[in-house]
N, C-alpha and C. Protein backbone atom coordinates (compact mmCIF):
# COMPACT_ATOMS: atom_id res chain seq x y z
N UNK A 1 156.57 92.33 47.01
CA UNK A 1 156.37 92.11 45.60
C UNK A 1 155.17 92.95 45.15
N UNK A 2 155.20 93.41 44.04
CA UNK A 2 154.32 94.22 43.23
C UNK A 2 153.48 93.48 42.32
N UNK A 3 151.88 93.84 42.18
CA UNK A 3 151.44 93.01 41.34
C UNK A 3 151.21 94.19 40.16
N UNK A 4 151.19 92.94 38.66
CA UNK A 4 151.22 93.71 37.43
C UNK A 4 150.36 93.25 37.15
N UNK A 5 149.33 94.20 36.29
CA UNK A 5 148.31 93.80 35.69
C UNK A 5 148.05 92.90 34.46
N UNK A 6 147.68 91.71 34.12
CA UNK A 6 148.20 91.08 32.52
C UNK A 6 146.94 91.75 31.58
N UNK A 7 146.02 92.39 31.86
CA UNK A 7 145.10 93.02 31.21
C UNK A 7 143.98 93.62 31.93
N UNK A 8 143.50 94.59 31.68
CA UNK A 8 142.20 95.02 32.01
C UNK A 8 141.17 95.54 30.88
N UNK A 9 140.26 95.97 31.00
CA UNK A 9 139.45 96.06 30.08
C UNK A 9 138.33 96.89 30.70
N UNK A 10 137.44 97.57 30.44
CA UNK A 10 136.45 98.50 30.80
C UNK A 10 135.41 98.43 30.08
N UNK A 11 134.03 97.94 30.79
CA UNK A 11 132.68 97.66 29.86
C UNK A 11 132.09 98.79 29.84
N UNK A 12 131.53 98.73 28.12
CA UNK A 12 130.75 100.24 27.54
C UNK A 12 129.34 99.12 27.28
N UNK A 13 128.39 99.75 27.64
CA UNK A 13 127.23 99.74 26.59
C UNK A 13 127.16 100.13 25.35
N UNK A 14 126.07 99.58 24.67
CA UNK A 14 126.12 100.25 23.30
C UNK A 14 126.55 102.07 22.74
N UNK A 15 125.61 102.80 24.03
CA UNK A 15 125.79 103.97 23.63
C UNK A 15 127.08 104.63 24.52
N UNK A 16 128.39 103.67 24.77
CA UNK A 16 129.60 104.04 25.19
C UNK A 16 129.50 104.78 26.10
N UNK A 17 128.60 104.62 27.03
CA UNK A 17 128.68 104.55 28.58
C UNK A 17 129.19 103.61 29.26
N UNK A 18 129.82 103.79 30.26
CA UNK A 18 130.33 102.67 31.08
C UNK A 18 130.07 101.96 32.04
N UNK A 19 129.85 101.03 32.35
CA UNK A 19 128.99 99.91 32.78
C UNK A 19 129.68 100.10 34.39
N UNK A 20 128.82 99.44 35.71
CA UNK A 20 128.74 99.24 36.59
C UNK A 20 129.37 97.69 36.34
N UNK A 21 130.94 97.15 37.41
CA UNK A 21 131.20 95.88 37.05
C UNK A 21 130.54 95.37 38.80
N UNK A 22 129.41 94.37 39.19
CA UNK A 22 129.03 93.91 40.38
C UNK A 22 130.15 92.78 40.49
N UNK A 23 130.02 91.63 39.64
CA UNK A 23 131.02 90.68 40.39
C UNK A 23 131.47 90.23 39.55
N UNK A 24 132.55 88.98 39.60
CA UNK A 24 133.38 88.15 38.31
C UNK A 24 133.53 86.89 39.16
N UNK A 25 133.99 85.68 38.19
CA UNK A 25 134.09 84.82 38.82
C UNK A 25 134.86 83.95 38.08
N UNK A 26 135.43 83.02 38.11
CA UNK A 26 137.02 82.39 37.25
C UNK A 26 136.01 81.11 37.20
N UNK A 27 136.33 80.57 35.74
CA UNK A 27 135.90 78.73 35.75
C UNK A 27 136.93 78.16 36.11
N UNK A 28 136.61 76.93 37.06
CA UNK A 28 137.07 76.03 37.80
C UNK A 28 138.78 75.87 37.05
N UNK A 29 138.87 75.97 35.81
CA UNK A 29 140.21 75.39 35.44
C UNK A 29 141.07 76.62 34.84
N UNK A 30 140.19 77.76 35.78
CA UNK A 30 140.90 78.77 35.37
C UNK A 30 140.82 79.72 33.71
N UNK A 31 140.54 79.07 32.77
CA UNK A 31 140.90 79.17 31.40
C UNK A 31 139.77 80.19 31.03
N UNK A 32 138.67 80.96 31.87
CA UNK A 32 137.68 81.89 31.42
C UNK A 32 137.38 82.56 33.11
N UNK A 33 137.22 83.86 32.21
CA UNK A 33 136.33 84.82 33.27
C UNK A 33 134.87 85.61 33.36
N UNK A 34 134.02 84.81 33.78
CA UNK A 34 132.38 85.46 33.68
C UNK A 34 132.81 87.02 34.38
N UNK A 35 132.06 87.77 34.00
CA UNK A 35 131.99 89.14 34.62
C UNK A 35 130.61 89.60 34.60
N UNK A 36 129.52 90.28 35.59
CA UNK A 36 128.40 90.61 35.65
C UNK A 36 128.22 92.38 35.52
N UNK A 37 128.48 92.87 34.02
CA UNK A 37 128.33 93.90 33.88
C UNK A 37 127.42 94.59 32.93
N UNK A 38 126.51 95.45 34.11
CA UNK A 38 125.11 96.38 33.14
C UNK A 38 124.04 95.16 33.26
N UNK A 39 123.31 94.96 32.20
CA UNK A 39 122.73 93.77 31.79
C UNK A 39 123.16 92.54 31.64
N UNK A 40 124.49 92.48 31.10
CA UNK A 40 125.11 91.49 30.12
C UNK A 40 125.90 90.88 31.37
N UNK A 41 126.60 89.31 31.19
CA UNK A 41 127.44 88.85 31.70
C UNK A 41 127.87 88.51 30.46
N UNK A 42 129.19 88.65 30.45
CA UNK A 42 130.39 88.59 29.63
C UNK A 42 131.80 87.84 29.91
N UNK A 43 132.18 86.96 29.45
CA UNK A 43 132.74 86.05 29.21
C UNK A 43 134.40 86.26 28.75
N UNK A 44 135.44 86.02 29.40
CA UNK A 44 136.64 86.55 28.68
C UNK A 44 137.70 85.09 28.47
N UNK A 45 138.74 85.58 28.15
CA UNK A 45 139.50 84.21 28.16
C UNK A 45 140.63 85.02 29.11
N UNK A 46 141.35 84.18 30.40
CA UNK A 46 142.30 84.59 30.75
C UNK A 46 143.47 84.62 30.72
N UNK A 47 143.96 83.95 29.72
CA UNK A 47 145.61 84.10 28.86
C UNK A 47 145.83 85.52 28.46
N UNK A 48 144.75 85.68 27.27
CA UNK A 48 145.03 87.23 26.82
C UNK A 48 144.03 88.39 27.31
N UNK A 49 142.84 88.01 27.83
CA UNK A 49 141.88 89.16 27.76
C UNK A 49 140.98 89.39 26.85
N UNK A 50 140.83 88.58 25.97
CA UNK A 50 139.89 88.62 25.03
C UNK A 50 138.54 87.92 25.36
N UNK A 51 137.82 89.02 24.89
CA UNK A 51 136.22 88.98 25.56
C UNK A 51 135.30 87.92 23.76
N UNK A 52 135.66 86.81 25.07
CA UNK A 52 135.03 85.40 24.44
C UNK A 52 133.24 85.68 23.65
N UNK A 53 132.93 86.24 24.54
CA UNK A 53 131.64 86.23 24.31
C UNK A 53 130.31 86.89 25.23
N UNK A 54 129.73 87.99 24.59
CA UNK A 54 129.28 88.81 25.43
C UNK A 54 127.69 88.13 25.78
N UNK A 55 126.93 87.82 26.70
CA UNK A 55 125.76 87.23 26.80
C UNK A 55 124.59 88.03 27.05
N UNK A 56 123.28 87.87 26.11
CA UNK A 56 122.76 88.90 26.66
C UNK A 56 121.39 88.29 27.02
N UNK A 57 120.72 88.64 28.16
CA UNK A 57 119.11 87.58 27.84
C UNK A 57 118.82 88.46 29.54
N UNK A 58 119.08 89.19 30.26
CA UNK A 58 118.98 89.84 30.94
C UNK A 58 118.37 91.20 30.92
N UNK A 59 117.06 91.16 31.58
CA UNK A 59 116.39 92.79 31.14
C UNK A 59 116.82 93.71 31.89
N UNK A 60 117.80 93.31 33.16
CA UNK A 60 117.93 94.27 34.20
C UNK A 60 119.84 94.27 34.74
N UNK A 61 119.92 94.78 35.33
CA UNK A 61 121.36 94.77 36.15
C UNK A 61 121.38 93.73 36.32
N UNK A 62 122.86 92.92 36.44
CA UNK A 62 123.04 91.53 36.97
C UNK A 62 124.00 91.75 37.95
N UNK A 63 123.77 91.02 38.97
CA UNK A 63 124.33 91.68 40.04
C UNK A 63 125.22 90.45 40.54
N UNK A 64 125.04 89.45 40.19
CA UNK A 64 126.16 88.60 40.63
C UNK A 64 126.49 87.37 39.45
N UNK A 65 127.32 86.43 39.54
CA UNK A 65 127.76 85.32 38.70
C UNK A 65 128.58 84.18 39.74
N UNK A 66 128.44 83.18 39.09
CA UNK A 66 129.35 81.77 39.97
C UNK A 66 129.06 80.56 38.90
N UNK A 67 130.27 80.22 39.19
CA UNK A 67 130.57 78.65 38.40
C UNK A 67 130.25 77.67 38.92
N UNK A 68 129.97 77.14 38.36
CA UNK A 68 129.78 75.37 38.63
C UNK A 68 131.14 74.55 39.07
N UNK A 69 130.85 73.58 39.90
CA UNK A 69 132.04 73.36 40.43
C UNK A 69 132.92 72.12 39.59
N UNK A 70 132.04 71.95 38.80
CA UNK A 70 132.61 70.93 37.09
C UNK A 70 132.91 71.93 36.22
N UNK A 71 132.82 73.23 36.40
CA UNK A 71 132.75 74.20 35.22
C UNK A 71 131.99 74.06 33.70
N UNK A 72 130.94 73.14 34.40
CA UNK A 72 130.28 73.01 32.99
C UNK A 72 128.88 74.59 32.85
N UNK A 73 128.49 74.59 34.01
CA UNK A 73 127.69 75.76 33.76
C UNK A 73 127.91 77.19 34.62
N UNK A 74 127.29 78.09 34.48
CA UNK A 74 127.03 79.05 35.65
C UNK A 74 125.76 79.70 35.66
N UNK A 75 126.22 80.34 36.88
CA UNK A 75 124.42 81.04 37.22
C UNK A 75 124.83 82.67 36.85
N UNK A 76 123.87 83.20 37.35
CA UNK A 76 123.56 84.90 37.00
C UNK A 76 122.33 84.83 37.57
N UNK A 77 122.63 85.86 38.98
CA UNK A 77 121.22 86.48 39.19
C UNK A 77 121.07 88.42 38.74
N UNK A 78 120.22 88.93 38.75
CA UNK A 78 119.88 90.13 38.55
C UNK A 78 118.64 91.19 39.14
N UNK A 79 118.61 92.11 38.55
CA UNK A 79 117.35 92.94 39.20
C UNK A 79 116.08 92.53 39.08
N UNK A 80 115.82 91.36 37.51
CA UNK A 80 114.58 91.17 37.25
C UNK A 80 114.45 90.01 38.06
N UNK A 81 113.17 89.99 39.58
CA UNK A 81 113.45 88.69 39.77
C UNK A 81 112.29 88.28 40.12
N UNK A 82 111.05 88.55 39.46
CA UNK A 82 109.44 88.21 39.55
C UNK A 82 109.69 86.58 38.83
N UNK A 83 110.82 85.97 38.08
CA UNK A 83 110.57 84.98 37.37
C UNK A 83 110.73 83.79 38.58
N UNK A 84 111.96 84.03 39.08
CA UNK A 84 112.86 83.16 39.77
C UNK A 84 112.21 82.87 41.48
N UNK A 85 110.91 83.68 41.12
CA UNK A 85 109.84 84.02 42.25
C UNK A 85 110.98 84.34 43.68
N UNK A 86 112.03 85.34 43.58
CA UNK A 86 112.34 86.05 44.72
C UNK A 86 111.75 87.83 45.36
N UNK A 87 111.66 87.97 46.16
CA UNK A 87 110.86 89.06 46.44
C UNK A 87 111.49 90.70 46.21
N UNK A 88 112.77 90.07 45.93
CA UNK A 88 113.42 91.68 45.20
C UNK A 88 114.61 90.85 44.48
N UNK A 89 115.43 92.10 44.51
CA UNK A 89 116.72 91.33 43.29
C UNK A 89 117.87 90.47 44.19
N UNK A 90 118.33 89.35 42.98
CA UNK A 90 118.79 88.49 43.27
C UNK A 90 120.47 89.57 43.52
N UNK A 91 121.12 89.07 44.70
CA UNK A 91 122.45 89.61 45.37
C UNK A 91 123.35 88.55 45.37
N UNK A 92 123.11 87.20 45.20
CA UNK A 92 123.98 86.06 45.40
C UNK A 92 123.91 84.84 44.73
N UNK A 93 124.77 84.34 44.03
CA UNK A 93 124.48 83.02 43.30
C UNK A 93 125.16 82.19 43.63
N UNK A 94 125.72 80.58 44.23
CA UNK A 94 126.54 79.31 44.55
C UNK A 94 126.10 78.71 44.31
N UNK A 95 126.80 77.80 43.76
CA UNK A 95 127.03 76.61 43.23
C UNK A 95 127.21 75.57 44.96
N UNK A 96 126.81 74.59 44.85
CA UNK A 96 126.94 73.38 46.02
C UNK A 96 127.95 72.28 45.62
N UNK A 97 129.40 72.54 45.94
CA UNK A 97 130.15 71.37 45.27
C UNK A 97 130.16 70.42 44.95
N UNK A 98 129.30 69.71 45.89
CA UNK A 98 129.22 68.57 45.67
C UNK A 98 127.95 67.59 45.08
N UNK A 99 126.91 68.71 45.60
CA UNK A 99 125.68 68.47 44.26
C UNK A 99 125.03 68.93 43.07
N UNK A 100 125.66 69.97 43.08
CA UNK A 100 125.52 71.14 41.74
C UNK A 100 124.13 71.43 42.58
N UNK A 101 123.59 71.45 43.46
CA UNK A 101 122.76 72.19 43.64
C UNK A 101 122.73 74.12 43.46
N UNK A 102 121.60 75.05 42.84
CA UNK A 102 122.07 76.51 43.11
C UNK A 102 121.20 76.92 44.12
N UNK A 103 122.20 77.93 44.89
CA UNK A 103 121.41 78.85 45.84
C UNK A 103 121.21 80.07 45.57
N UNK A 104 120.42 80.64 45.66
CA UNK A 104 120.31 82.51 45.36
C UNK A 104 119.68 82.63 45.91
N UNK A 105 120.31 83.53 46.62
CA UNK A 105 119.24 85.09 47.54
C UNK A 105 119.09 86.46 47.13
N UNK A 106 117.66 86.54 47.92
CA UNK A 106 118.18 88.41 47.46
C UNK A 106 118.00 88.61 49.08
N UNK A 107 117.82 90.39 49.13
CA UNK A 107 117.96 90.75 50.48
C UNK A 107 117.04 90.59 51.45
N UNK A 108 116.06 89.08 51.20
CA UNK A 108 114.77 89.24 52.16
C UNK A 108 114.18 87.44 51.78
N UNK A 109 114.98 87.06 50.98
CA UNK A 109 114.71 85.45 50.96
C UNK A 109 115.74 84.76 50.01
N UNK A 110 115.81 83.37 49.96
CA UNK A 110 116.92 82.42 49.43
C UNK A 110 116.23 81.50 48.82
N UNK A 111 116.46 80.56 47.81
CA UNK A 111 115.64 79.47 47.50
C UNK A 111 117.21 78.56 46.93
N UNK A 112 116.89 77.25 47.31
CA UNK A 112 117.87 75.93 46.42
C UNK A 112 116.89 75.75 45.33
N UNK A 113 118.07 75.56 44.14
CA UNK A 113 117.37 75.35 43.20
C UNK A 113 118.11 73.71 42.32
N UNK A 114 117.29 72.81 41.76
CA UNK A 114 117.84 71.50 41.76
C UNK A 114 118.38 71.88 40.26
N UNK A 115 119.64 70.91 40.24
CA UNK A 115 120.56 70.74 38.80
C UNK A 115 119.82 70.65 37.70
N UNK A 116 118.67 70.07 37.80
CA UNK A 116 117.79 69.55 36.52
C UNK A 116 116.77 70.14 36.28
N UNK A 117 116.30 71.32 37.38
CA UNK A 117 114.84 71.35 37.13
C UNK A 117 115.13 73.18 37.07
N UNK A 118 114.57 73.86 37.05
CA UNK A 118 113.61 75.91 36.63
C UNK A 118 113.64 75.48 37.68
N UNK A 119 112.96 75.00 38.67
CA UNK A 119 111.36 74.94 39.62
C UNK A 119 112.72 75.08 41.38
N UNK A 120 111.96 75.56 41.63
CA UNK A 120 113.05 76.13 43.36
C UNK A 120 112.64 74.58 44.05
N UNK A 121 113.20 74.22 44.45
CA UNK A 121 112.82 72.83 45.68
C UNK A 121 112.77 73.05 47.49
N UNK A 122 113.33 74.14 47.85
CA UNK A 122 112.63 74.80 48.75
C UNK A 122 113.03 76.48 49.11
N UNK A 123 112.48 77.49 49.83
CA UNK A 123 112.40 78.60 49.77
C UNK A 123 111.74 79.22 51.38
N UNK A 124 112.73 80.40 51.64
CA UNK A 124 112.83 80.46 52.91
C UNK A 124 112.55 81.62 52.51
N UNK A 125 111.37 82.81 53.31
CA UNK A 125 111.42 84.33 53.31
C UNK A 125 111.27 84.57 55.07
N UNK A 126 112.00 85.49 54.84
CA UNK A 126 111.78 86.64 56.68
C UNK A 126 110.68 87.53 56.47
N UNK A 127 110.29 87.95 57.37
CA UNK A 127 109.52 89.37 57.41
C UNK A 127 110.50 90.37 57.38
N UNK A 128 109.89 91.41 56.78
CA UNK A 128 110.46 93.17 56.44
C UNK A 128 110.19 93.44 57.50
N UNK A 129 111.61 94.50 57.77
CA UNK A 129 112.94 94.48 57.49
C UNK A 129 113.68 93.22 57.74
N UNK A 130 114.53 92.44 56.89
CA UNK A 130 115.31 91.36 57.33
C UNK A 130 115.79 91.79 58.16
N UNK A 131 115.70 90.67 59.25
CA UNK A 131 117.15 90.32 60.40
C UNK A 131 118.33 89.78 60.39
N UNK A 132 119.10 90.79 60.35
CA UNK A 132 120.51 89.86 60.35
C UNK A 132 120.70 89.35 61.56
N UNK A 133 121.41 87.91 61.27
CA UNK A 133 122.34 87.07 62.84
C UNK A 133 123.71 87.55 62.33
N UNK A 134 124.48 87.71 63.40
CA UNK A 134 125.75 87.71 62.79
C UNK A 134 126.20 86.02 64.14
N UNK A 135 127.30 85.61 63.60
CA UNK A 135 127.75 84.39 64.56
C UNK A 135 129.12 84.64 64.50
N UNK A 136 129.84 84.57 66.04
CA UNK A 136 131.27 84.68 66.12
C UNK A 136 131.31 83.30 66.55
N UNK A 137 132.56 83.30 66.56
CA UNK A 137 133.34 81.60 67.72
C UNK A 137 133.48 81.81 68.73
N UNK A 138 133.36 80.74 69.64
CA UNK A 138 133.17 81.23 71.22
C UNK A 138 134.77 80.92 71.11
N UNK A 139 135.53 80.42 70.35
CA UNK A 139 136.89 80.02 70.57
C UNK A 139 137.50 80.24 69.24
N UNK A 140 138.14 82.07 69.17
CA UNK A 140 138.21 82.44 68.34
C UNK A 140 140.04 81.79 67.82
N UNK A 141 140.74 81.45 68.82
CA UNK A 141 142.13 81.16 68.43
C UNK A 141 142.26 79.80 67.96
N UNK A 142 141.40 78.77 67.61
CA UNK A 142 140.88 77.63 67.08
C UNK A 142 141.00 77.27 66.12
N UNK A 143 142.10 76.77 65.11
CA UNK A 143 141.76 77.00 63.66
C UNK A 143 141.18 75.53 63.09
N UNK A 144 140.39 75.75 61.91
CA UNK A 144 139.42 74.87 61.70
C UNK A 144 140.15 74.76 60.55
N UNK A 145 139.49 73.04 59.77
CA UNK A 145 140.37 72.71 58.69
C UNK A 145 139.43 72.19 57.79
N UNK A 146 139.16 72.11 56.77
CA UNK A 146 138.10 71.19 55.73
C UNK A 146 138.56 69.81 55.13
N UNK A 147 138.06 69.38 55.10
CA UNK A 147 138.49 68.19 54.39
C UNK A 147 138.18 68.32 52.74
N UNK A 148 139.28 67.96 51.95
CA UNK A 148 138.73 68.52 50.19
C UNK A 148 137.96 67.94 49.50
N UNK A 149 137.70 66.17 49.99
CA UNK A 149 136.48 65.35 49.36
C UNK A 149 135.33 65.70 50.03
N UNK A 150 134.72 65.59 51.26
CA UNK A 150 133.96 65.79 51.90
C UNK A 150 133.43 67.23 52.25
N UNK A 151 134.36 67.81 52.62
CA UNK A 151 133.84 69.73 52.68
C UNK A 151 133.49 69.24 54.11
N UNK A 152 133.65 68.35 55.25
CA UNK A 152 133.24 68.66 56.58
C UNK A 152 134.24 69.07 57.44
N UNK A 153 134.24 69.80 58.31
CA UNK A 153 135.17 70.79 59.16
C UNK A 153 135.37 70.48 60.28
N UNK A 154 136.41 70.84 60.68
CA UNK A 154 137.06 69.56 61.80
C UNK A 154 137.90 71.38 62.53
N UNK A 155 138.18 70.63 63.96
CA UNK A 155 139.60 71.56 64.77
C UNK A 155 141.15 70.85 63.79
N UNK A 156 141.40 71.87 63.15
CA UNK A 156 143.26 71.48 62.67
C UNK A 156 143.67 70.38 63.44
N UNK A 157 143.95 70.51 64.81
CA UNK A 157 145.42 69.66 65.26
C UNK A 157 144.46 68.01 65.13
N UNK A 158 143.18 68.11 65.80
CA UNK A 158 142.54 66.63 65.72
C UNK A 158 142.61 66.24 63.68
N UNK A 159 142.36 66.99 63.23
CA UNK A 159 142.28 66.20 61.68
C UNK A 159 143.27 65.68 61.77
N UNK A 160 144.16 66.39 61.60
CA UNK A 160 145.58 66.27 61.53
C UNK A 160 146.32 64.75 62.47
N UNK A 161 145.93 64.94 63.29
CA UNK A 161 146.28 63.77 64.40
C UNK A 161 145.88 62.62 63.68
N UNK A 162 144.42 62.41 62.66
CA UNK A 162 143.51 61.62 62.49
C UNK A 162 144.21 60.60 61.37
N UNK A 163 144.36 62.05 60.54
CA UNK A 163 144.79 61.61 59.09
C UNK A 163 146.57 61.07 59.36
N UNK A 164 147.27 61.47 60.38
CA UNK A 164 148.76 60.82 60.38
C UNK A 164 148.11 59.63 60.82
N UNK A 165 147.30 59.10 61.82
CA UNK A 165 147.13 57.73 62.49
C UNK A 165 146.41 57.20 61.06
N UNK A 166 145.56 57.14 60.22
CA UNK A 166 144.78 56.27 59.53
C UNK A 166 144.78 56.67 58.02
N UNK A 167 145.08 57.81 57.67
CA UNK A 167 145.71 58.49 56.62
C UNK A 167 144.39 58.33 55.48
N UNK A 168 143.25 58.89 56.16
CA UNK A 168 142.12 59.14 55.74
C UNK A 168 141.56 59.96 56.26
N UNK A 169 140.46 60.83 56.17
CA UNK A 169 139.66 62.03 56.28
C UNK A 169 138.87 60.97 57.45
N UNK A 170 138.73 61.72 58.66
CA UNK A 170 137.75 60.66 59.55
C UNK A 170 136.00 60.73 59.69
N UNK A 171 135.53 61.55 58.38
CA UNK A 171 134.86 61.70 58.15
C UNK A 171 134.30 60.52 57.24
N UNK A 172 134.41 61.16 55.73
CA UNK A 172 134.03 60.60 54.26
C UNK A 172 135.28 59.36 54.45
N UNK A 173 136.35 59.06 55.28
CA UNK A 173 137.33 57.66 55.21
C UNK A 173 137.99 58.00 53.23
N UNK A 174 137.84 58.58 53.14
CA UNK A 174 139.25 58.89 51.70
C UNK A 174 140.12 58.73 52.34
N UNK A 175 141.03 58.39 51.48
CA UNK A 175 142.43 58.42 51.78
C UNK A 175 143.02 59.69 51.08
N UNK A 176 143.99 60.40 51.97
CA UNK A 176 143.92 61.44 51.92
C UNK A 176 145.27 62.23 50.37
N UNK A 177 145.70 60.92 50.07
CA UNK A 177 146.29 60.87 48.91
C UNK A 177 145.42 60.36 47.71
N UNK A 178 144.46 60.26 47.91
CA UNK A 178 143.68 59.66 46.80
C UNK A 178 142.92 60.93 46.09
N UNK A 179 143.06 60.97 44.84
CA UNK A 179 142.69 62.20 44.16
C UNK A 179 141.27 62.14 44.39
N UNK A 180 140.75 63.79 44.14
CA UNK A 180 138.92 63.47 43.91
C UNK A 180 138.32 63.46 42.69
């Protein structure tokens, strides 16, 4: 099968240059698309493509975007990041499903930041040059499964085993027909 495009669109700056697009990100119910392009994150609707609303309050490149997992808000990090007290520019923004907590990093530290407050609640830096870990599975043919209320991760065949015997997550105990 072939995919068709239902719209695209191409960001200009004012003086009809064309913008660098870093990332996009869909609200939870689908019905809008943040996009992090130039300065601006910009806002579309995804039925037709029409650009809802362009946002501007950004002095620098924005380099990433993410929704809230209620879709009531989102983040945007960018190049300017002396505010958000990270030590270069912000590369990553998430949302925490289940507490709206935000995380952002840039390439040399991370901070959680709480639902209610500006203020970071804790903050982790490396020494220059960062170290990357990378982590494989010692048991790569293993497949792992999540649970959708809880988000804790289990081996497939045991969930599975768990939830036919008690027909709950053996974690969080939902029942596994019970909406969230």
């Amino acid at each position: 099968m072939r995919a068709v495009p239902t719209w695209i669109d191409k960001v200009h700056d004012r003086d009809k240059v064309e913008q660098c697009i870093y990332d996009l990100a869909f609200k939870p119910d689908g019905s809008q698309l943040i996009v992090a392009a130039g300065n601006r994150v910009l806002v579309y609707d995804t039925s037709d493509g029409t650009l809802i609303q362009p946002l501007k309050g950004h002095k620098d490149t924005v380099y990433c975007v993410a929704y809230a997992k209620d879709g009531k808000r989102f983040a945007s990090g960018s190049d300017l990041y002396d505010y958000y007290t990270h030590n270069d520019s912000i590369q990553c923004v998430a949302y925490n499903p289940v507490s709206h907590q935000l995380a952002s990093c840039s390439s040399g530290d991370f901070g959680l930041w709480s639902p209610e407050q500006k203020s970071v609640s804790k903050h982790k830096r490396w020494p220059k040059p960062l170290q990357w870990e990378y982590y494989r599975s010692l048991l790569p043919d293993v497949s792992i499964t999540m649970c959708p209320s809880c988000f804790q991760m289990f081996h497939s065949e045991d969930y599975e085993l768990l939830v036919l015997q008690h027909n709950c997550c053996p974690y969080c105990r939902r029942p596994i027909d019970e909406p969230n």
